[in-house]
Protein backbone atom coordinates (compact mmCIF):
# COMPACT_ATOMS: atom_id res chain seq x y z
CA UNK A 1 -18.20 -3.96 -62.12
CA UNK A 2 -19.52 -7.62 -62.91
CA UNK A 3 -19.96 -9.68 -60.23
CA UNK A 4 -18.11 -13.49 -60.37
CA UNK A 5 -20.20 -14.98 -58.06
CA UNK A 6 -24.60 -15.60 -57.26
CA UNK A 7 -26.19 -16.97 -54.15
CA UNK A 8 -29.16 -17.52 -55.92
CA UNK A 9 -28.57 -21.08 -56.93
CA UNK A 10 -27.83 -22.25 -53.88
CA UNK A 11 -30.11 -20.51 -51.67
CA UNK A 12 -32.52 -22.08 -54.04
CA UNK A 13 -31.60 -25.19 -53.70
CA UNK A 14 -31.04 -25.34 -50.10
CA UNK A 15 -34.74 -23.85 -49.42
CA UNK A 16 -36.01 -26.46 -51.62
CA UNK A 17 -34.40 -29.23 -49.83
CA UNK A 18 -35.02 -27.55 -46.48
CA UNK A 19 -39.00 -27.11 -47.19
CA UNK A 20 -38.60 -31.09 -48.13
CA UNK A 21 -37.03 -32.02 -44.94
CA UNK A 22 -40.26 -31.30 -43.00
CA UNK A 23 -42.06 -34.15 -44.72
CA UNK A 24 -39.60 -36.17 -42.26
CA UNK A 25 -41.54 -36.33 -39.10
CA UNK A 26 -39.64 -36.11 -35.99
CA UNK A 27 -38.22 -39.02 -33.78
CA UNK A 28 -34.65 -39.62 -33.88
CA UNK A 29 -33.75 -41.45 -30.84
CA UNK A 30 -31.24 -39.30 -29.28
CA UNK A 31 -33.64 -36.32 -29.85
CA UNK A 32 -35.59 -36.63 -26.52
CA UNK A 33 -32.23 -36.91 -24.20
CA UNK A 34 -31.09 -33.88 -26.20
CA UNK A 35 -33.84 -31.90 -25.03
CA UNK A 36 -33.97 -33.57 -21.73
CA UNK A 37 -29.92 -31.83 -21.06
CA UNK A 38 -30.75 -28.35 -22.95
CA UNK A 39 -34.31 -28.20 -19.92
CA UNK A 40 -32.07 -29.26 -17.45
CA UNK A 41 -29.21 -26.30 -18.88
CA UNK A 42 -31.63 -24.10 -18.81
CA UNK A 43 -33.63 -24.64 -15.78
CA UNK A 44 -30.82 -26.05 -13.34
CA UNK A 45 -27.56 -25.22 -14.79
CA UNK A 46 -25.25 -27.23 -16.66
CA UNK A 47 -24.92 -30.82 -15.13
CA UNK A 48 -21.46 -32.43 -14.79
CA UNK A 49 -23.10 -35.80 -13.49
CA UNK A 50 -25.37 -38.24 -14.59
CA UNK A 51 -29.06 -37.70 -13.39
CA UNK A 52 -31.00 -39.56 -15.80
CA UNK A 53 -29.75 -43.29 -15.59
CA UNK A 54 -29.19 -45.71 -12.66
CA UNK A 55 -26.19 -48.03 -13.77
CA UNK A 56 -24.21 -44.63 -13.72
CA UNK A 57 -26.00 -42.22 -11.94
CA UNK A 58 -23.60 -39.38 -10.28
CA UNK A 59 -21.07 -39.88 -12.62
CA UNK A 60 -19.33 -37.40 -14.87
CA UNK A 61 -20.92 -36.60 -18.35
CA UNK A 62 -19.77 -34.89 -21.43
CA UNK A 63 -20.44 -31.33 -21.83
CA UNK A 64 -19.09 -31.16 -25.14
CA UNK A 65 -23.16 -30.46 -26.47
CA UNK A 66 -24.60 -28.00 -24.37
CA UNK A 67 -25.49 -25.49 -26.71
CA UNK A 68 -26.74 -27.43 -29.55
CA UNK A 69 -28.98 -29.18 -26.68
CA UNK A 70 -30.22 -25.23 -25.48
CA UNK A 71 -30.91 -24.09 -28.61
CA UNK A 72 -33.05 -28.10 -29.94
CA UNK A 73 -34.86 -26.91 -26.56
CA UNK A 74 -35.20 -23.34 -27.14
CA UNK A 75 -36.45 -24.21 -30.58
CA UNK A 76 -39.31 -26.65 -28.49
CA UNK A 77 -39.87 -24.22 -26.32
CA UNK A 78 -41.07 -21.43 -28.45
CA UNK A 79 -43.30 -23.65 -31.02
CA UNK A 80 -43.58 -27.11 -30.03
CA UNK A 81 -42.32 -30.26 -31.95
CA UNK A 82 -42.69 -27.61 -35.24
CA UNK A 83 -39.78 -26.03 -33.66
CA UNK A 84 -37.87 -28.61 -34.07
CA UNK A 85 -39.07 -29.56 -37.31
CA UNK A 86 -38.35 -25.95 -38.20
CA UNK A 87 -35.13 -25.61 -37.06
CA UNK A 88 -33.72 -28.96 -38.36
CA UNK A 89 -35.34 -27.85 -41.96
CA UNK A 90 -32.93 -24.28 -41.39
CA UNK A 91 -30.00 -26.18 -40.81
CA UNK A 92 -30.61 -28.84 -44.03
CA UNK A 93 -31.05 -25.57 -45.87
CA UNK A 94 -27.73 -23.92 -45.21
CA UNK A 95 -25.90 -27.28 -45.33
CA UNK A 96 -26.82 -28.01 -48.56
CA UNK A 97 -26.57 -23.75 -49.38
CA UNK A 98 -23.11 -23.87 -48.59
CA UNK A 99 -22.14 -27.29 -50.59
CA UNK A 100 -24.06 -25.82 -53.72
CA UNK A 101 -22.04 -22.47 -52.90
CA UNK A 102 -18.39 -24.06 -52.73
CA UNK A 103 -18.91 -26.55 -55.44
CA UNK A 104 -20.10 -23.36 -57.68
CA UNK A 105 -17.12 -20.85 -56.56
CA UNK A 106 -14.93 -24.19 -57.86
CA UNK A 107 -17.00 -24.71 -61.04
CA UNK A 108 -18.58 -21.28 -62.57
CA UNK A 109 -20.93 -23.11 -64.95
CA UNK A 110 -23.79 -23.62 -62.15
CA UNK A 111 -25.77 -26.60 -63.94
CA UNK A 112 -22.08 -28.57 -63.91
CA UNK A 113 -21.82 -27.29 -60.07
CA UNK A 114 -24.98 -28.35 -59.19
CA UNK A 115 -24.64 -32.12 -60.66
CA UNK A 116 -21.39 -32.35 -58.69
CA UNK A 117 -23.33 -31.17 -55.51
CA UNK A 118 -26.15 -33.85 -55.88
CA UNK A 119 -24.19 -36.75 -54.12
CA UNK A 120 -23.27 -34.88 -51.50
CA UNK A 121 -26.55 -33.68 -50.83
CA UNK A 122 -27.85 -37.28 -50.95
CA UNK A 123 -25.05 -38.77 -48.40
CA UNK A 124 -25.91 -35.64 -45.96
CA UNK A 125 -29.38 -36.80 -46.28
CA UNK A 126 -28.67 -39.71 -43.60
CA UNK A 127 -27.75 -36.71 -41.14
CA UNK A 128 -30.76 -34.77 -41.08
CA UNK A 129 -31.81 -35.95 -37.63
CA UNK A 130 -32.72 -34.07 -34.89
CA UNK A 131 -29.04 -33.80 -32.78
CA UNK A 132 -26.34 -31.41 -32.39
CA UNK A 133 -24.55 -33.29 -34.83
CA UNK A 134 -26.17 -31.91 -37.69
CA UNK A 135 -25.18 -28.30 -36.38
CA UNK A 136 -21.65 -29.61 -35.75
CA UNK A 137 -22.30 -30.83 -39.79
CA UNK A 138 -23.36 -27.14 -40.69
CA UNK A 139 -20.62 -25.64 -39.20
CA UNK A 140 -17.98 -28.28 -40.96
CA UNK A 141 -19.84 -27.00 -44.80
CA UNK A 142 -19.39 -22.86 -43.35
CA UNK A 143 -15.20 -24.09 -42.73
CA UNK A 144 -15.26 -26.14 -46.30
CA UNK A 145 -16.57 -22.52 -47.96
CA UNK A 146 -13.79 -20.50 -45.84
CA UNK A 147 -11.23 -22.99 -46.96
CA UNK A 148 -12.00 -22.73 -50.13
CA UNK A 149 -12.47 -19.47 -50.70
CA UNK A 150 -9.15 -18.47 -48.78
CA UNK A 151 -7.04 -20.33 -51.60
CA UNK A 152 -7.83 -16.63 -53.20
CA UNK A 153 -8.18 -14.89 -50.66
CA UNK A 154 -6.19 -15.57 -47.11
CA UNK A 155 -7.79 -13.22 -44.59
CA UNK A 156 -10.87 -14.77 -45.27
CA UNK A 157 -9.14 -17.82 -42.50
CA UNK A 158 -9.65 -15.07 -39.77
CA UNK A 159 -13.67 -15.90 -39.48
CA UNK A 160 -12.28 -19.59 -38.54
CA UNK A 161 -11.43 -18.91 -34.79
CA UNK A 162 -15.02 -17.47 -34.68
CA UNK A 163 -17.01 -20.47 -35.82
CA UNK A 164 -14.55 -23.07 -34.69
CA UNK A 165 -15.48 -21.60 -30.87
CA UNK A 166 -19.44 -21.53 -31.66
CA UNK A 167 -18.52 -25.25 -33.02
CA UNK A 168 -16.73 -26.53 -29.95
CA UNK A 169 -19.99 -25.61 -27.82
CA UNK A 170 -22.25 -27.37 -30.58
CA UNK A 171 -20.65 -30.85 -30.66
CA UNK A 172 -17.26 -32.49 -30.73
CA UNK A 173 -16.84 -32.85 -34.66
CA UNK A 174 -15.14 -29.67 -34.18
CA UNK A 175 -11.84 -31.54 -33.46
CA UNK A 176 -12.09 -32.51 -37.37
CA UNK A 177 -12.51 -28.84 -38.03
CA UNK A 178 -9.49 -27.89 -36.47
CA UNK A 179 -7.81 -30.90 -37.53
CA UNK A 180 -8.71 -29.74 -41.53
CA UNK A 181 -8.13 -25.78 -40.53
CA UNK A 182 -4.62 -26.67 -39.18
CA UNK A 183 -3.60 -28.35 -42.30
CA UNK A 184 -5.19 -25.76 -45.06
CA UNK A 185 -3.02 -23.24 -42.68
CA UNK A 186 0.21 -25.45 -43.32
CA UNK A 187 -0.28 -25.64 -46.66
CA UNK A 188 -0.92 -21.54 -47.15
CA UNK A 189 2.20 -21.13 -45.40
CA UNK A 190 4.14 -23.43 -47.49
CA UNK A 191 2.40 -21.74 -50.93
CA UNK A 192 2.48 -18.27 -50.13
CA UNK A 193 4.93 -16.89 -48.02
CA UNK A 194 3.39 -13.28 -47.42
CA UNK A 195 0.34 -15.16 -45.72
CA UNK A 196 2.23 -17.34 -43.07
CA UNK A 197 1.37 -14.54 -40.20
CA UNK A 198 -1.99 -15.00 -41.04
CA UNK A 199 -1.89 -18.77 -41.23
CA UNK A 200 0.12 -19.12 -37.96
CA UNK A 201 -1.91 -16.64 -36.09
CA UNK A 202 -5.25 -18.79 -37.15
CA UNK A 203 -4.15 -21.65 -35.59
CA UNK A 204 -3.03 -20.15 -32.48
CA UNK A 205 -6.67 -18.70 -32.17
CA UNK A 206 -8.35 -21.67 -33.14
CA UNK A 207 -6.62 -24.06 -30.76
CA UNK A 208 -7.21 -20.96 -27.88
CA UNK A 209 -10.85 -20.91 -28.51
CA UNK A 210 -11.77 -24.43 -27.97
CA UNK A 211 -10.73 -24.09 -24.28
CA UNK A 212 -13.72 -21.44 -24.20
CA UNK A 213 -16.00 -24.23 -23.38
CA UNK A 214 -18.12 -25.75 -20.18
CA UNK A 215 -15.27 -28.48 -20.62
CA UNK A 216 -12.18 -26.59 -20.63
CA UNK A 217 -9.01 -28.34 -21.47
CA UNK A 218 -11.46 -31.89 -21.48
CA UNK A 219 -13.02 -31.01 -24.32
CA UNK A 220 -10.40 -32.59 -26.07
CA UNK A 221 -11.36 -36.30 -24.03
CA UNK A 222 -15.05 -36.06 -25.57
CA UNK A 223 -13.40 -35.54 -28.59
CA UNK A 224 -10.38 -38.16 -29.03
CA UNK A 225 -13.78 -40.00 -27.44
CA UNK A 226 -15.90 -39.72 -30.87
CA UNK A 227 -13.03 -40.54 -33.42
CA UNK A 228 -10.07 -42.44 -32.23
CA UNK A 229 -12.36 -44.84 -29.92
CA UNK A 230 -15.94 -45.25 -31.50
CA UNK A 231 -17.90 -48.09 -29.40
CA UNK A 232 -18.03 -49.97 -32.53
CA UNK A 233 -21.44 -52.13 -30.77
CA UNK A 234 -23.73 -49.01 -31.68
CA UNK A 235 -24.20 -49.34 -35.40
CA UNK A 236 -23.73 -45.77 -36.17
CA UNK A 237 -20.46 -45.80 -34.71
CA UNK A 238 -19.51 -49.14 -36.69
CA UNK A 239 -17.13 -48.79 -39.96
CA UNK A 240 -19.06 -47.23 -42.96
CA UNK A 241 -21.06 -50.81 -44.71
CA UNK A 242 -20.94 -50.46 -48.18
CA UNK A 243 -24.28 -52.85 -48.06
CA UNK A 244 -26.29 -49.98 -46.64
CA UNK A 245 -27.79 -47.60 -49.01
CA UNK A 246 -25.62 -44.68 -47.06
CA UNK A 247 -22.34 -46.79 -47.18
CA UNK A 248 -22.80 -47.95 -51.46
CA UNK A 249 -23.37 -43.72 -51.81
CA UNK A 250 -20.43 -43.59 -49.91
CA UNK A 251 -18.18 -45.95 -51.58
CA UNK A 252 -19.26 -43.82 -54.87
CA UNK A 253 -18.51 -40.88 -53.83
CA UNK A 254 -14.67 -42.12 -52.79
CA UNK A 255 -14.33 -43.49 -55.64
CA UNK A 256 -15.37 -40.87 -58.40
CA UNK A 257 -12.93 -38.82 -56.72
CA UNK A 258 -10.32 -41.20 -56.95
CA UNK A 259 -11.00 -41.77 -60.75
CA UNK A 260 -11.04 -38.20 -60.79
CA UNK A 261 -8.13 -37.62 -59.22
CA UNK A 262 -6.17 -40.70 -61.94
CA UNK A 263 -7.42 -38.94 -64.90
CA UNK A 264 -7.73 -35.28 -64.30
CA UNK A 265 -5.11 -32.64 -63.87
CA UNK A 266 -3.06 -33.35 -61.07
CA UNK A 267 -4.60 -32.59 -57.13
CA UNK A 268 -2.94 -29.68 -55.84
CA UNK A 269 -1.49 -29.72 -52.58
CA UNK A 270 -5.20 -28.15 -50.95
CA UNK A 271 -7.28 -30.36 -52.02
CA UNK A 272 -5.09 -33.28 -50.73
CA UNK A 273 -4.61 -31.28 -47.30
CA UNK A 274 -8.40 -30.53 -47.42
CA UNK A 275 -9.73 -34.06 -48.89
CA UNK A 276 -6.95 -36.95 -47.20
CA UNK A 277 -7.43 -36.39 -43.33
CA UNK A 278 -11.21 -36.21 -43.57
CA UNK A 279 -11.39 -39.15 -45.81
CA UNK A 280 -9.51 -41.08 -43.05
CA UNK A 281 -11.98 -39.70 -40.79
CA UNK A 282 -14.87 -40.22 -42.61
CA UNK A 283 -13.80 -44.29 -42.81
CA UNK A 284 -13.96 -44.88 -39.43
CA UNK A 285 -17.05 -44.57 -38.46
CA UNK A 286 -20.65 -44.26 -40.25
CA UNK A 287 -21.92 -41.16 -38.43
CA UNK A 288 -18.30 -39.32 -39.95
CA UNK A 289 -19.58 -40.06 -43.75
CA UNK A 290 -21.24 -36.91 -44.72
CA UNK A 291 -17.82 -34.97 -43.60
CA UNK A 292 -16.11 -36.65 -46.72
CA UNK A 293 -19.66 -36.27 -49.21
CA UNK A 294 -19.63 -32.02 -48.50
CA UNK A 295 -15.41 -31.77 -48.57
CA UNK A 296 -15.17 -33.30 -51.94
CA UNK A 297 -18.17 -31.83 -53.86
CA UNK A 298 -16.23 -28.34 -54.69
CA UNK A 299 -13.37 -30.95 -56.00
CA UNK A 300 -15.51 -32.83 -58.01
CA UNK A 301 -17.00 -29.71 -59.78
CA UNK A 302 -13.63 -28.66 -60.79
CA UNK A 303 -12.21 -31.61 -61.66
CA UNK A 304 -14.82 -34.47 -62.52
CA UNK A 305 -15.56 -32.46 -65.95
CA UNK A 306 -12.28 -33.37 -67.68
CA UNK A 307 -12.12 -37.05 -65.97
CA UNK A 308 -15.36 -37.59 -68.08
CA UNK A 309 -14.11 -36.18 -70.85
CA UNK A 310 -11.30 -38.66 -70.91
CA UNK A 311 -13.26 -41.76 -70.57
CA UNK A 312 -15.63 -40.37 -73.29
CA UNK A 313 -12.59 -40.09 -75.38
CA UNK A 314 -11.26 -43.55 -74.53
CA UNK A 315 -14.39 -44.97 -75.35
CA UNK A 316 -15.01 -42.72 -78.60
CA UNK A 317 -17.98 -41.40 -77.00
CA UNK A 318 -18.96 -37.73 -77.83
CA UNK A 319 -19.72 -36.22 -74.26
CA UNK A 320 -20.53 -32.59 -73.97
CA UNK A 321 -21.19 -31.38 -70.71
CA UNK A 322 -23.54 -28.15 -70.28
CA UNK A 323 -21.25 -25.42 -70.30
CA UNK A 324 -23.81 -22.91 -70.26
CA UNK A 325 -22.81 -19.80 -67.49
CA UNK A 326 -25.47 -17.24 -67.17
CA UNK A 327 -24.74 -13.75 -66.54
CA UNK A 328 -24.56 -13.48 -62.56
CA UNK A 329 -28.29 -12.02 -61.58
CA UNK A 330 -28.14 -8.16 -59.57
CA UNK A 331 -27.52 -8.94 -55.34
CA UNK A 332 -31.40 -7.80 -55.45
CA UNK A 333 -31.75 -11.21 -56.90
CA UNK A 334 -30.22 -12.87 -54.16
CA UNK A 335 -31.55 -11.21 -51.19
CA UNK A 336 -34.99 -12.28 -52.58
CA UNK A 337 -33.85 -15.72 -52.96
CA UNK A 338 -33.35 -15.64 -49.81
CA UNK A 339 -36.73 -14.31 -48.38
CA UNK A 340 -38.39 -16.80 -50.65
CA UNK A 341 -36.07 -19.93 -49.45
CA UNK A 342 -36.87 -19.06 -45.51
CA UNK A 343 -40.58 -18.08 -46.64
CA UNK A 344 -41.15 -21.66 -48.04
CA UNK A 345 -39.16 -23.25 -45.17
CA UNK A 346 -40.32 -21.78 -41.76
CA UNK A 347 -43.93 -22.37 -43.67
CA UNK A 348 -43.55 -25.80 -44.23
CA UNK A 349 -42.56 -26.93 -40.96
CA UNK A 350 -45.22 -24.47 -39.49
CA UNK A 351 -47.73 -26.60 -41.10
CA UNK A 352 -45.87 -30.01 -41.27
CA UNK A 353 -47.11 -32.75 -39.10
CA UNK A 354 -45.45 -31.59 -35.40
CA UNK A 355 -46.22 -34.77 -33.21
CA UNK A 356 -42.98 -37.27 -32.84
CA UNK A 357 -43.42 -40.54 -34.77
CA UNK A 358 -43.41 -42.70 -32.02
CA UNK A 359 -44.05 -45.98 -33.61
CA UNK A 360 -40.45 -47.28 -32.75
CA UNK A 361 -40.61 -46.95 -28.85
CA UNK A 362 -42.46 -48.82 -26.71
CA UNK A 363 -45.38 -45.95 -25.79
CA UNK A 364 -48.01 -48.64 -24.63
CA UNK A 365 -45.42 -49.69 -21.80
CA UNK A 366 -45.19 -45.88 -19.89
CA UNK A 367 -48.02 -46.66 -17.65
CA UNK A 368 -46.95 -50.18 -17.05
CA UNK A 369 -43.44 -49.05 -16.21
CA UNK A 370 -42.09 -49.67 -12.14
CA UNK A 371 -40.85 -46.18 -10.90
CA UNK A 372 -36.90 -45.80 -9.82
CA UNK A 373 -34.26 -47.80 -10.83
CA UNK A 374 -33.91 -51.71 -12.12
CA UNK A 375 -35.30 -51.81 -15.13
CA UNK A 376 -33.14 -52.73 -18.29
CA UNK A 377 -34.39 -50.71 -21.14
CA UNK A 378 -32.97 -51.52 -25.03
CA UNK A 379 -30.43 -48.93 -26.27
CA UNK A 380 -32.39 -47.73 -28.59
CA UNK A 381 -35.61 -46.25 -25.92
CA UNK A 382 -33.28 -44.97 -23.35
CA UNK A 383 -34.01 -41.24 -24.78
CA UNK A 384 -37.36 -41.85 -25.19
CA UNK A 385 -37.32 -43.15 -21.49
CA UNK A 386 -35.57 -39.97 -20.53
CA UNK A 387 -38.08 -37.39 -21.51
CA UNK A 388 -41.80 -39.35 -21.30
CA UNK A 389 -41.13 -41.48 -18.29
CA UNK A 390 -38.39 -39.26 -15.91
CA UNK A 391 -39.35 -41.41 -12.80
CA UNK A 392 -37.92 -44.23 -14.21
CA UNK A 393 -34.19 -44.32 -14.51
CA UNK A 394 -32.78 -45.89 -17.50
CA UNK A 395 -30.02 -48.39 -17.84
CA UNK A 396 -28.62 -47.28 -21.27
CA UNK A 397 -29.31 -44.09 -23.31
CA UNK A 398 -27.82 -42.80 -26.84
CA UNK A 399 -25.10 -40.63 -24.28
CA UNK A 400 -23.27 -43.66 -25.05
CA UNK A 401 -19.70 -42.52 -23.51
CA UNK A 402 -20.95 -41.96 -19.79
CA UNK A 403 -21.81 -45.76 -20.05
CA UNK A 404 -18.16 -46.61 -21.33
CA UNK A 405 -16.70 -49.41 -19.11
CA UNK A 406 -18.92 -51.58 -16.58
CA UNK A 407 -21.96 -50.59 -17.97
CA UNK A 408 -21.51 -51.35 -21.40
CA UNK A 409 -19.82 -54.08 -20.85
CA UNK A 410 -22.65 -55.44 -18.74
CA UNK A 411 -25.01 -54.48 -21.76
CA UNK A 412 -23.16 -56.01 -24.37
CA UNK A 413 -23.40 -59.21 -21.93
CA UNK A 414 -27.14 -59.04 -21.61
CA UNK A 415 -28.38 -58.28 -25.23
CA UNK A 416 -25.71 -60.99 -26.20
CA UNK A 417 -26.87 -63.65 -23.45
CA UNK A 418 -23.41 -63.76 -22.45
CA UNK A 419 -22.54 -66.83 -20.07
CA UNK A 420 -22.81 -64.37 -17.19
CA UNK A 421 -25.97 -62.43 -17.65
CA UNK A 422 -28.37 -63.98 -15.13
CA UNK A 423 -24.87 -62.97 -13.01
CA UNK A 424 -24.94 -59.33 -14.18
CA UNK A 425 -28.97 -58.90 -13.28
CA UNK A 426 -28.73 -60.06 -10.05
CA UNK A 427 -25.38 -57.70 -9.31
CA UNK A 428 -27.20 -54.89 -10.79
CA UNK A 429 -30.32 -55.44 -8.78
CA UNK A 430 -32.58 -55.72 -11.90
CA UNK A 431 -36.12 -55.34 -11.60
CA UNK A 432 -37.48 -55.25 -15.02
CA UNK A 433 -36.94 -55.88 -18.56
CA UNK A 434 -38.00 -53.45 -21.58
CA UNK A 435 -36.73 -54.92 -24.48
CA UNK A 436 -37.70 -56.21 -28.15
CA UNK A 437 -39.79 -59.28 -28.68
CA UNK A 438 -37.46 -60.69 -31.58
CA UNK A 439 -34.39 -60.29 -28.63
CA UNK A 440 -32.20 -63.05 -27.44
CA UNK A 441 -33.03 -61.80 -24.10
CA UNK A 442 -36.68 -61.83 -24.38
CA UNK A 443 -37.17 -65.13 -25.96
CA UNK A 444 -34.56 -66.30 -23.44
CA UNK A 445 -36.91 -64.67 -20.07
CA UNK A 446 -39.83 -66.01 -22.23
CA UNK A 447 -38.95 -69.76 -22.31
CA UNK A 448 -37.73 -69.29 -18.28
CA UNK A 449 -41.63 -68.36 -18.16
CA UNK A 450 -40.67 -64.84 -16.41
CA UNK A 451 -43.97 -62.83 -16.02
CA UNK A 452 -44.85 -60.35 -18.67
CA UNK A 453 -46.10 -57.39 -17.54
CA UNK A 454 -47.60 -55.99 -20.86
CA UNK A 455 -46.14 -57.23 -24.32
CA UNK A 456 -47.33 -55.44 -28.30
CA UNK A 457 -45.74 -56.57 -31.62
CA UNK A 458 -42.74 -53.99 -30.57
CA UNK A 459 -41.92 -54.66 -27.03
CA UNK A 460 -42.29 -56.51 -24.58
CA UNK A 461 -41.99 -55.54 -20.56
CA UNK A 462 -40.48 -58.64 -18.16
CA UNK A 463 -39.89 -58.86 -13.97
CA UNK A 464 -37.15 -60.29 -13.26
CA UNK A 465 -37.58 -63.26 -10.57
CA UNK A 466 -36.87 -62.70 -7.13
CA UNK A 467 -35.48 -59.28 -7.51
CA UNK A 468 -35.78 -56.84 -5.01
């Protein structure tokens, strides 16, 4: 029997774009607080209340990450920053596995499936950091396969309930995955009728699972949290910016698949069930941009050929794309793609260059830095904060949503030199500022003639007069 389908291809090109990834050294921001929460899991149990900040300390927190934040730790833990370098390298591997995959189970010619791939690999690219998120991102390209692949073949829907539980301990994007689950099921039970058991009973299980969670029945707040009500002052959470390098690939991407979609065949009912609701998501915030890129490569494999070919023939322009389909290699093939691909990636991180860039934070401050709370850090440090200086509370930290309310707000005032933010230091018994030289708040302290502590080209570290 000939086999219709090879992982070779795409095991091939996810390990070379995983063994890539580790030239990326690591220091994402919200890295260090992430670790910070997976010790604490580990060591004191799961916290429900802040411990880390003083503007909201005692508070409740989100749980909604735990065990993304264990295993970013566990991954520390057992080899040092390379661990993290190695484990963010697996997960860029079977991201862009899995889009290579779908888009070649929707287009059999694998040099056409791979071209239609690229541009989703590229926007992912932005989303190789060092969070939960990219797991959460990983598990989204495992549900596109599924999807996909259950337009054949229902049953194949009844692995959903499985990952969309290991999702909703990961991170909250799994509300789009049920979201995009939900509506493939609709649409199976509208197209074939012997498959609506299976459809209904996927749902069920998939909305049963996500209450398996630290959160319970809240995991549903973190999550209308992340994509109804983004704090649109944190850039990531702003509306996609077509200026940024991300946003133009973006804005490329949504529209080849709308010229596509005008001159192709018409879009069957999937791929608008599958595509629609996670554009809409995808639109609303920056971070949500990739979902869009990996749902829409396997589309634009099937269906991008022929939109070509009709602007080739509009234009009287003799386009012939590589229609070239190789015989499908023996499974030997694959299973030592696959030894070579995690060879060449757990390698590469082993030996890539472990220590955190930490050029961005403000390093030469830790020593200079007043223990316990008052001191007002920028946005962008509070993780670094968190893990290399724990005896100093921070203000703000990339948690983002305990802060909601008072404490943003009073933020907000201070980075903006609102009319009330001498008001808001002295009510928040402020003691200190960490903040950017090029920041209206510095150069505001600096003409008051406040006393600088220590100061470097990237921060600068004020006391605040007469606090106590």
């Amino acid at each position: 029997m000939t086999r219709a389908f090879s992982w070779s291809l795409p095991l091939l090109s996810g390990g070379i774009f995983g063994a890539l990834s580790t030239l990326a050294t690591v220091g994402d921001p919200d890295l260090f607080w992430h670790l910070a929460q997976g010790r604490q899991t580990l060591t004191d149990g799961l916290a429900r209340v802040d411990t880390f900040s003083w503007s909201v300390n005692g508070l409740p927190v989100l749980t909604d990450q735990w065990l993304g934040q264990v295993l970013w730790y566990e991954a520390y833990a057992a080899l040092g920053w390379n661990g993290i370098i190695v484990l963010r390298a697996v997960l860029v591997a079977a991201i862009v596995t899995l889009i290579v995959a779908t888009a070649l189970h929707a287009q059999r010619r694998p040099i056409v499936a791979a071209m239609a791939a690229l541009p989703a690999i590229a926007l992912t690219r932005f989303a190789w950091t060092e969070r939960p998120q990219l797991m959460g991102l990983c598990c989204f390209a495992v549900l596109i396969f599924l999807l996909r692949m259950s337009a054949e073949r229902p049953r194949v829907l009844i692995a959903a309930p499985a990952l969309i539980l290991v999702w909703a301990n990961l991170h909250a994007s799994f509300a789009l995955g049920l979201a995009v689950t939900a509506i493939a099921c609709a649409e199976l039970w509208l197209r074939r009728p012997d498959a609506r058991r299976v459809a209904v009973g996927v749902v069920a299980a998939c909305i049963a699972v996500t209450l398996l969670t630290p959160s319970g029945i809240s995991i549903w707040t973190s999550a209308s949290g992340h994509f109804l009500s983004p704090p649109r002052v944190i850039q990531e959470e702003g509306v996609p910016d077509v200026t940024q390098p991300y946003g133009f690939l973006f804005a490329f991407i949504v529209l080849a698949v709308l010229v596509t979609a005008q001159l192709s065949r018409p879009a069957g009912l999937r791929d608008v069930a599958l595509l629609v609701p996670v554009l809409f998501v995808s639109m609303t915030a920056a971070r949500h941009t990739p979902f869009f890129a990996v749902a829409s490569a396997p589309y634009l494999a099937a269906h991008a050929p022929a939109a070509i070919g009709a602007i080739a023939a509009h234009f009287r322009i003799n386009v012939r794309l590589p229609d070239f389909a190789p015989r499908v290699p023996s499974p030997r093939i694959d299973v030592a793609t696959l030894v070579v691909a995690l060879a060449a990636i757990v390698g590469a991180g082993l030996v890539a260059r472990g220590e955190p860039n930490l050029t961005a934070y403000p390093a030469g401050a830790l020593s200079s830095l007043p223990p316990g709370p008052g001191v007002v850090n920028d946005y962008d440090w509070g993780g670094f904060l968190i893990w290399y200086a724990p005896a100093t509370p921070v203000f703000i930290d990339g948690r983002l949503f305990p802060y909601t309310g008072d404490a943003l707000r009073d933020y907000e005032t201070l980075v903006s030199l609102g009319p009330t933010w001498r008001d808001v230091l002295a009510r928040r018994g402020a003691r200190a500022l960490l903040v950017k030289p090029g920041s209206p708040l510095a150069v505001r302290a600096r003409d008051l003639g406040w006393s600088i502590v220590t100061e470097s080209a990237s921060y600068v570290l004020f006391i605040v007069p007469n606090s106590r």
